[in-house]
C-alpha atoms as a PDB file:
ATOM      1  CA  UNK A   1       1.205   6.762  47.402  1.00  0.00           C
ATOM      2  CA  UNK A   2      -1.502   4.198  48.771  1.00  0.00           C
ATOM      3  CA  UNK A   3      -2.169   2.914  44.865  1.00  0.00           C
ATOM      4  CA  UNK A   4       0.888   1.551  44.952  1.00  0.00           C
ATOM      5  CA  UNK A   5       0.722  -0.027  48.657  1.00  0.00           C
ATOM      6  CA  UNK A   6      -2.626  -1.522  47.543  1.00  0.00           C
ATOM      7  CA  UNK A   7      -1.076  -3.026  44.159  1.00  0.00           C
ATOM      8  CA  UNK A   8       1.644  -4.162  46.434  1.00  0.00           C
ATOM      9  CA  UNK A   9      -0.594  -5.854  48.706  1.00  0.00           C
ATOM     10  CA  UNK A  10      -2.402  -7.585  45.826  1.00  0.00           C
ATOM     11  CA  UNK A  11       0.921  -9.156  44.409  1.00  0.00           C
ATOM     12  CA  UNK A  12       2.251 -10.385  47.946  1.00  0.00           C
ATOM     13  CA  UNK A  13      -1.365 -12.029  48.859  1.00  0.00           C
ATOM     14  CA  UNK A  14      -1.151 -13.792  44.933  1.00  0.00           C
ATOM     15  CA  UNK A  15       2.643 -14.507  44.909  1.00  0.00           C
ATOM     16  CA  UNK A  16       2.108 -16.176  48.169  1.00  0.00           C
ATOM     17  CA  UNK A  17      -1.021 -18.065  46.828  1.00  0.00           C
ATOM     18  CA  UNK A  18       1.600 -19.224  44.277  1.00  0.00           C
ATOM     19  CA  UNK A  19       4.037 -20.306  46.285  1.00  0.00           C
ATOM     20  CA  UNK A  20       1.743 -22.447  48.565  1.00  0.00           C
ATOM     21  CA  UNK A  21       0.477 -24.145  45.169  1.00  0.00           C
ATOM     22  CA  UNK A  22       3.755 -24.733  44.123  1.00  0.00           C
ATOM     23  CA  UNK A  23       4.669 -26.107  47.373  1.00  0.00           C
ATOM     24  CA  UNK A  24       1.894 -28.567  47.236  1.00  0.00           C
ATOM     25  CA  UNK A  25       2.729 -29.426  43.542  1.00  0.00           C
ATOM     26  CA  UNK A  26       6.429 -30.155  44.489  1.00  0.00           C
ATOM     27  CA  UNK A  27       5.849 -32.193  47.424  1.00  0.00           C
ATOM     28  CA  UNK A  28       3.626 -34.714  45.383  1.00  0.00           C
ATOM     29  CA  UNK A  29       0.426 -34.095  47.220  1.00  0.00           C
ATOM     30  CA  UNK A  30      -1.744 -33.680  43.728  1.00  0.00           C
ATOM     31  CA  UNK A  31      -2.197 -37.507  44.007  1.00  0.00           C
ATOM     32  CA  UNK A  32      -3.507 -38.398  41.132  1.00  0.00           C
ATOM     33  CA  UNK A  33      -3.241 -36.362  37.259  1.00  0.00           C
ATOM     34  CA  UNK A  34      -6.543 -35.022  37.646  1.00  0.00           C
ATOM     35  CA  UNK A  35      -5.162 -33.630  41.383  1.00  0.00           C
ATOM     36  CA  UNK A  36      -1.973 -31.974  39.050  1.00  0.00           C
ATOM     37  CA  UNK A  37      -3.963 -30.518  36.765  1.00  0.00           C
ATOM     38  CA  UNK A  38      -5.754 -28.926  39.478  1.00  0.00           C
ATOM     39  CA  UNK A  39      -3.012 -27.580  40.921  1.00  0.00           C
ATOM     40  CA  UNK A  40      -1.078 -26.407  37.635  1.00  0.00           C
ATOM     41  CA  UNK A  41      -4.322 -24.557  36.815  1.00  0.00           C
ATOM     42  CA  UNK A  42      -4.269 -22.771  40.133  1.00  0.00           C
ATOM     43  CA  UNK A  43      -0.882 -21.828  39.250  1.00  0.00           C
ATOM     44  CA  UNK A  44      -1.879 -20.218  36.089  1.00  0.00           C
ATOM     45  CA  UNK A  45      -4.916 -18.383  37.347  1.00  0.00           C
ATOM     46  CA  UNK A  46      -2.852 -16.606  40.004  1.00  0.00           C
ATOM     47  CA  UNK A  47      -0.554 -15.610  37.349  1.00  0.00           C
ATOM     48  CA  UNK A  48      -3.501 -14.446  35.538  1.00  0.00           C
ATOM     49  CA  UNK A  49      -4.844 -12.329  38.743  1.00  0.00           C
ATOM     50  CA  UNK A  50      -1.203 -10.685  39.163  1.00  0.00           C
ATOM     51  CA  UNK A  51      -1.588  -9.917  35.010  1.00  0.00           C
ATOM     52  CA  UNK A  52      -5.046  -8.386  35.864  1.00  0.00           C
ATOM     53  CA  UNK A  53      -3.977  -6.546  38.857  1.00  0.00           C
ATOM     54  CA  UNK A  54      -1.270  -5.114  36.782  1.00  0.00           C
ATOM     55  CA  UNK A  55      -3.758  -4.168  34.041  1.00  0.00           C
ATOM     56  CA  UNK A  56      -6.275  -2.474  36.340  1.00  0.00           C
ATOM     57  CA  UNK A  57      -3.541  -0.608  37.964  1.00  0.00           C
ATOM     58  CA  UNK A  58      -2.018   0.428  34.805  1.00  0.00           C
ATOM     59  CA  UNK A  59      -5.429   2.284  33.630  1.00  0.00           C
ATOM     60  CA  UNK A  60      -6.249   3.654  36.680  1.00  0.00           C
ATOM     61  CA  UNK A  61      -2.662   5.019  36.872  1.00  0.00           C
ATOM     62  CA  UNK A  62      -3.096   6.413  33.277  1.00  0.00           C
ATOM     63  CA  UNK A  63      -6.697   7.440  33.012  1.00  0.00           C
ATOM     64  CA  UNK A  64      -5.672   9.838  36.815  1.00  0.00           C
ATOM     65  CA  UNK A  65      -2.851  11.348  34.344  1.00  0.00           C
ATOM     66  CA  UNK A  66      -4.842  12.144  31.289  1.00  0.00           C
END
């Protein structure tokens, strides 16, 4: 079903986002703790885009079934 390759999509493009950021974070390239917090928050909002992905897909999957 295309939903689902689309949703798929979504959490391969953030998870990937993630892993760049952690990357980054892990190699010491934040340079300084305002640099870290930067990058921790970047960590957190793709987290919160694969939550929101999740959530949009969710009620479009249940709305289609009721």
């Amino acid at each position: 079903m295309k939903i689902f390759e689309i949703r798929d999509a979504l959490h391969k493009e953030l998870a990937h986002q993630m892993k760049m950021t952690a990357d980054r974070l892990t190699a010491g390239t934040a340079g300084d703790f305002a640099g870290y917090k930067q990058l921790v928050g970047r960590l957190a909002g793709h987290r919160d885009g694969i939550a929101a992905v999740d959530a949009v897909f969710h009620k479009l999957l249940t709305d289609e079934e009721a």
